[in-house]
N, C-alpha and C. Protein backbone atom coordinates (compact mmCIF):
# COMPACT_ATOMS: atom_id res chain seq x y z
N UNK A 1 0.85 -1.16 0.00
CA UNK A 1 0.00 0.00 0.00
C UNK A 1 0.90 1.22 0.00
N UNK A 2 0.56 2.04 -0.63
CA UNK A 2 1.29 3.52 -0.69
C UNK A 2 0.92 4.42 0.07
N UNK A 3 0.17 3.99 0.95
CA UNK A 3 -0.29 5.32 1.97
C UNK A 3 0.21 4.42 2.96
N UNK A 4 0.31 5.13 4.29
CA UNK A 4 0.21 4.63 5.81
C UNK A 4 -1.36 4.61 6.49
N UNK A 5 -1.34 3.76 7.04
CA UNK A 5 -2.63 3.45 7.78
C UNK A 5 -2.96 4.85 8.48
N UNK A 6 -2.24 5.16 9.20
CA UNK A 6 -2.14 6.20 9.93
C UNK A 6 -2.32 7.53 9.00
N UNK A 7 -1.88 7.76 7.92
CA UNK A 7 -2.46 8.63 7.03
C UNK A 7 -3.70 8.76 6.52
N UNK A 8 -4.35 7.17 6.16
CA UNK A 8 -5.52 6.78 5.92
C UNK A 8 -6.28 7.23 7.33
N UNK A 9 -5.87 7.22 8.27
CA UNK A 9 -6.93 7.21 9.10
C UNK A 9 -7.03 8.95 9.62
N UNK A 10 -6.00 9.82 9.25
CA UNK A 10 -6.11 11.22 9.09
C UNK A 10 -6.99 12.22 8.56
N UNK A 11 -6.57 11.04 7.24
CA UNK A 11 -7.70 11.41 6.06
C UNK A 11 -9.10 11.18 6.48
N UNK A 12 -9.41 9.97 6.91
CA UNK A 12 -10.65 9.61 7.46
C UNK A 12 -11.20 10.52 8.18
N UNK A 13 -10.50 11.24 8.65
CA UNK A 13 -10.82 11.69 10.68
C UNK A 13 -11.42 13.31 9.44
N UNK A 14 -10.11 13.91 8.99
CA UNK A 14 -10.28 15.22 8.20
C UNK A 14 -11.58 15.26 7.58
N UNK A 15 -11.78 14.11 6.44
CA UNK A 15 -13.34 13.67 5.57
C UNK A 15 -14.43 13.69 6.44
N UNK A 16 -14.54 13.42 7.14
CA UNK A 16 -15.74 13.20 8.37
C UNK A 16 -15.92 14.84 8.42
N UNK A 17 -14.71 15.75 9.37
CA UNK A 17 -15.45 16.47 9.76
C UNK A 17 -15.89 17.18 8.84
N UNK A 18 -14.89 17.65 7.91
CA UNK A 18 -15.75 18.50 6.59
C UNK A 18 -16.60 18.17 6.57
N UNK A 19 -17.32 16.79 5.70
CA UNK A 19 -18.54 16.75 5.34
C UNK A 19 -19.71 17.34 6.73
N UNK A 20 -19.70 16.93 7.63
CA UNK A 20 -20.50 17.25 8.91
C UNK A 20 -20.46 18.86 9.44
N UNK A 21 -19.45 19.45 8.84
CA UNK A 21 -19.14 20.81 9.42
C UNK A 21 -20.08 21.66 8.15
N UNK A 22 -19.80 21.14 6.68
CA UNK A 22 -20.55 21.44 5.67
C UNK A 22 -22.01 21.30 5.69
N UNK A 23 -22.03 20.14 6.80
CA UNK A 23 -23.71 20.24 6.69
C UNK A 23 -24.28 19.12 5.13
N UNK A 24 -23.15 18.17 4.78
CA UNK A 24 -23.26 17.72 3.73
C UNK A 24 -23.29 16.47 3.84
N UNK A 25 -23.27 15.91 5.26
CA UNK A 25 -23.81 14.70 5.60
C UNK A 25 -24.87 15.02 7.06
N UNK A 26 -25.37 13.89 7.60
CA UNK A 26 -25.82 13.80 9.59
C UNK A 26 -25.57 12.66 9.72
N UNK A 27 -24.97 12.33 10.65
CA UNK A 27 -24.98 11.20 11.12
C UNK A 27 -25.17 11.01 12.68
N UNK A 28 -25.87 10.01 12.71
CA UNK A 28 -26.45 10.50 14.25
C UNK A 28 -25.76 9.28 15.71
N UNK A 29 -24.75 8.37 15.43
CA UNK A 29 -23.85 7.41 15.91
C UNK A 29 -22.62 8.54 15.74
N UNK A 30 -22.01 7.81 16.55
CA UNK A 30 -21.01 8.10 17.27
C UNK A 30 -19.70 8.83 15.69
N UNK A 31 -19.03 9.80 15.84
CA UNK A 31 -18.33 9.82 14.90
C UNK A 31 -16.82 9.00 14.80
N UNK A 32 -16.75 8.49 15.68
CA UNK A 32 -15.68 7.60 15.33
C UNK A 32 -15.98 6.52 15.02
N UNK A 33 -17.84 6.03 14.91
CA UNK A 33 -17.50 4.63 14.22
C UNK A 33 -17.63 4.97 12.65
N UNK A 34 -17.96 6.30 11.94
CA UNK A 34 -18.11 6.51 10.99
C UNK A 34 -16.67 6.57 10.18
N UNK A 35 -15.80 7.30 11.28
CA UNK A 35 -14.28 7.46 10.92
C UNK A 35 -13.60 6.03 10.45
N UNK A 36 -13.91 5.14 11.35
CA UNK A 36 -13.70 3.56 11.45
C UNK A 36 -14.09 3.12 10.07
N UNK A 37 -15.36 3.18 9.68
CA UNK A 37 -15.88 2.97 8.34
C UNK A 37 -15.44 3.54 7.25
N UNK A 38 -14.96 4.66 7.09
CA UNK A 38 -14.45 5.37 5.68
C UNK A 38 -12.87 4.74 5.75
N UNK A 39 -12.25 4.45 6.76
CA UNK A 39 -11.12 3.83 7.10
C UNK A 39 -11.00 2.90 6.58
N UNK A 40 -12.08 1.49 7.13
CA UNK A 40 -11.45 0.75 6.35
C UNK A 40 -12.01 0.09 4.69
N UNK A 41 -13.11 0.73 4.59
CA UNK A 41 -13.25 1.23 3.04
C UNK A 41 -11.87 1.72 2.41
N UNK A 42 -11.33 2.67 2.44
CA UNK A 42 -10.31 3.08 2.34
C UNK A 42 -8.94 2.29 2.12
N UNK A 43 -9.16 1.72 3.33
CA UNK A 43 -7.82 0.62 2.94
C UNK A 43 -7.93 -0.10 2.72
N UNK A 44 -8.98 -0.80 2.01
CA UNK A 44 -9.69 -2.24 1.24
C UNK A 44 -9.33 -1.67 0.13
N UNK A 45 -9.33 -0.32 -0.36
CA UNK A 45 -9.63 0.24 -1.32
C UNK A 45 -7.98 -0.08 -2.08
N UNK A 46 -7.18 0.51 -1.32
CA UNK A 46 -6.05 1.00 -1.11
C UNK A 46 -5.05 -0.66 -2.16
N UNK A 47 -5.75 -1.76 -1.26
CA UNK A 47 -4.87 -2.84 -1.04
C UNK A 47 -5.63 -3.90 -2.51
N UNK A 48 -6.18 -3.13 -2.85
CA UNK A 48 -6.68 -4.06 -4.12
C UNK A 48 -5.45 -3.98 -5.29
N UNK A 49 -4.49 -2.85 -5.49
CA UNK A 49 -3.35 -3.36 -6.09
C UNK A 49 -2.36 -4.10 -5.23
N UNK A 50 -1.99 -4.54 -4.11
CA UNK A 50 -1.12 -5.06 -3.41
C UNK A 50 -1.56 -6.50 -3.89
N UNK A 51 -3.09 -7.00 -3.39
CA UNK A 51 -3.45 -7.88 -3.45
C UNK A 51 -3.40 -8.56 -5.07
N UNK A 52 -3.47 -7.26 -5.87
CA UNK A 52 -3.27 -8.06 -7.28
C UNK A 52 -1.65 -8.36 -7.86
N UNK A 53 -0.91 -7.30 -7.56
CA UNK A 53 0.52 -7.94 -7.40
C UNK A 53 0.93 -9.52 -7.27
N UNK A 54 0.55 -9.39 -5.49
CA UNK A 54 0.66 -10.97 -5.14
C UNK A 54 -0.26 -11.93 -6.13
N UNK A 55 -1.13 -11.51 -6.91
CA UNK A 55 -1.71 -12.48 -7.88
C UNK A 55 -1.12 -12.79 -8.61
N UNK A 56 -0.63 -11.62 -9.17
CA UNK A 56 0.30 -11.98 -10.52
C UNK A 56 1.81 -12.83 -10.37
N UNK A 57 2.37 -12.56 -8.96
CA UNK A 57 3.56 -13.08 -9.00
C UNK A 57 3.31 -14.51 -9.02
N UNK A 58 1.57 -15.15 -8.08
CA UNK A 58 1.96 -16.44 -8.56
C UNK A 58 1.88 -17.19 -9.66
N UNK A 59 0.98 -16.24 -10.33
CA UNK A 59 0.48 -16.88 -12.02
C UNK A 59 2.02 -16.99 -12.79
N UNK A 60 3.01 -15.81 -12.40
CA UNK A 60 4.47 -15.91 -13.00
C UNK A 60 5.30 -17.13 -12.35
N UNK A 61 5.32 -17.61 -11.19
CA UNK A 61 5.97 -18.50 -10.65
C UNK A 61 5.33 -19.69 -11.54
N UNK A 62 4.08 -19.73 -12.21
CA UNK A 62 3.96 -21.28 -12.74
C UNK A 62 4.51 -21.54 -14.38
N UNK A 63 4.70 -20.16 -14.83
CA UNK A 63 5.60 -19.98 -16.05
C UNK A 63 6.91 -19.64 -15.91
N UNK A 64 7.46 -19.78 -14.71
CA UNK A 64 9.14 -19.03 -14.40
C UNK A 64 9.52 -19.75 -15.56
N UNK A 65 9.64 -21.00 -15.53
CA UNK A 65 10.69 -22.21 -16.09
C UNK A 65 10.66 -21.90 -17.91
N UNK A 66 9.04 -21.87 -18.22
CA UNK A 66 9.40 -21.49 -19.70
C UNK A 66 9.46 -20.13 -20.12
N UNK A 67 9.22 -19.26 -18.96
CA UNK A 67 10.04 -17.77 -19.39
C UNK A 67 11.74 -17.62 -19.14
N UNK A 68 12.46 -18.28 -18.55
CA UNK A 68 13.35 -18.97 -18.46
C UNK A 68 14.10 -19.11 -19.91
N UNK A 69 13.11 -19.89 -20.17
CA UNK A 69 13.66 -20.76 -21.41
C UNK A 69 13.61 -20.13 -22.61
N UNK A 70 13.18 -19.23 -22.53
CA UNK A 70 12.75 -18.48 -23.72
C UNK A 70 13.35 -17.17 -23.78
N UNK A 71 13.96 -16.48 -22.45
CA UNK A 71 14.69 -15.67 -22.02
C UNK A 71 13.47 -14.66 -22.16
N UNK A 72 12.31 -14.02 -21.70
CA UNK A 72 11.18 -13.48 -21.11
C UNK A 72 11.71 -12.56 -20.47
N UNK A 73 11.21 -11.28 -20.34
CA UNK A 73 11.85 -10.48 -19.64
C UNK A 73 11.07 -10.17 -18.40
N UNK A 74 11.06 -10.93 -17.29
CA UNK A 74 10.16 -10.96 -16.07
C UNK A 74 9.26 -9.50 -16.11
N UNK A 75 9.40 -8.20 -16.09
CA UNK A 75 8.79 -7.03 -15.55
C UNK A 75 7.97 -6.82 -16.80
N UNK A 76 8.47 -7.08 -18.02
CA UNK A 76 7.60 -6.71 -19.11
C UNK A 76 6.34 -7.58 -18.98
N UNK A 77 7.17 -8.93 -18.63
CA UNK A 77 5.46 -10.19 -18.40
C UNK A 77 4.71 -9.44 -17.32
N UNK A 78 5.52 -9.36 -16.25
CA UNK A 78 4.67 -9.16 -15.26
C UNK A 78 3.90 -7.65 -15.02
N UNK A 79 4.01 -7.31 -16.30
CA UNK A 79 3.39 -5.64 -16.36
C UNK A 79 1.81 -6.13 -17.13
N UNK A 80 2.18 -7.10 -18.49
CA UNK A 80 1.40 -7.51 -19.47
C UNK A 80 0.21 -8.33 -18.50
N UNK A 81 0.81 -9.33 -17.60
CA UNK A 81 -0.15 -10.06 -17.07
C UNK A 81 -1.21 -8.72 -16.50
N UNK A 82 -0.32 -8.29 -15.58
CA UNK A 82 -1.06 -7.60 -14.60
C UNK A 82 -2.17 -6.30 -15.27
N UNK A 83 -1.97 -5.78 -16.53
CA UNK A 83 -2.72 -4.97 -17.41
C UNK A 83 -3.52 -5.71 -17.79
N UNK A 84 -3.61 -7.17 -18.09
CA UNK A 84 -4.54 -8.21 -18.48
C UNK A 84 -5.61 -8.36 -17.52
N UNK A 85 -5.35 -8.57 -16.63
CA UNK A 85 -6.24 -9.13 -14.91
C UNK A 85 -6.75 -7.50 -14.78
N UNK A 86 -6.70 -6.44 -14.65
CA UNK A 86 -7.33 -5.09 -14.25
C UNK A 86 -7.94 -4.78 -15.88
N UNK A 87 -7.81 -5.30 -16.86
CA UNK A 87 -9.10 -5.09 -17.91
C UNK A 87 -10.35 -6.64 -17.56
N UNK A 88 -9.50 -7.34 -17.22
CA UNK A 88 -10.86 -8.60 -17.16
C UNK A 88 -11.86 -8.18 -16.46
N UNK A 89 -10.91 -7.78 -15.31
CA UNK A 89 -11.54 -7.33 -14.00
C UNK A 89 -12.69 -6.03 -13.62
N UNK A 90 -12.31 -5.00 -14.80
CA UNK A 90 -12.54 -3.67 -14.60
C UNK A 90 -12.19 -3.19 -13.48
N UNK A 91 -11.02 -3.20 -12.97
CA UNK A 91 -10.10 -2.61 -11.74
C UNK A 91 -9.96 -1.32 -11.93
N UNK A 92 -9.09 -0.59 -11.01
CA UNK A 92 -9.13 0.71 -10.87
C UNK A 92 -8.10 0.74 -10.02
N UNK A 93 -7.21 0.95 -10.32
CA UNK A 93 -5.32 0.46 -9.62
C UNK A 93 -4.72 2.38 -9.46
């Protein structure tokens, strides 16, 4: 992830009050479980390229041997795969 949790959760804390100070949300629970919620939205959000990374490296570990063999240039595959999986997908990386 490219943010810190702790940034994420800054951001969270900052987003809350604007919207509520704007008068552009109400929420009538507690505001830190709302903070809690845009949080970890946020870093679900965040970790959907991490999580696709680790996808791709294992789909490359089951072709190492004949990219290997073929002399493949690991980052170019593993750019191609990974542009492949976020169009199947309709991702947002």
């Amino acid at each position: 992830m490219r943010i810190s949790k702790e940034r994420v959760l800054a951001i969270s804390r900052s987003l809350v009050e604007n919207l509520l100070k704007e008068g552009l949300i109400t929420y009538q629970a507690k505001k830190e479980l709302l903070v809690s919620k845009i949080e970890s939205t946020a870093i679900d959000e965040l970790q959907v390229e991490d999580r696709l990374n680790a996808e791709v490296k294992e789909i490359m570990k089951r072709y190492e041997k004949e990219m290997e063999a073929k002399g493949t240039d690991y980052q170019k595959m593993f750019q191609m795969v990974k542009k492949q999986l976020i169009k199947e997908r309709d991702l947002i990386v």
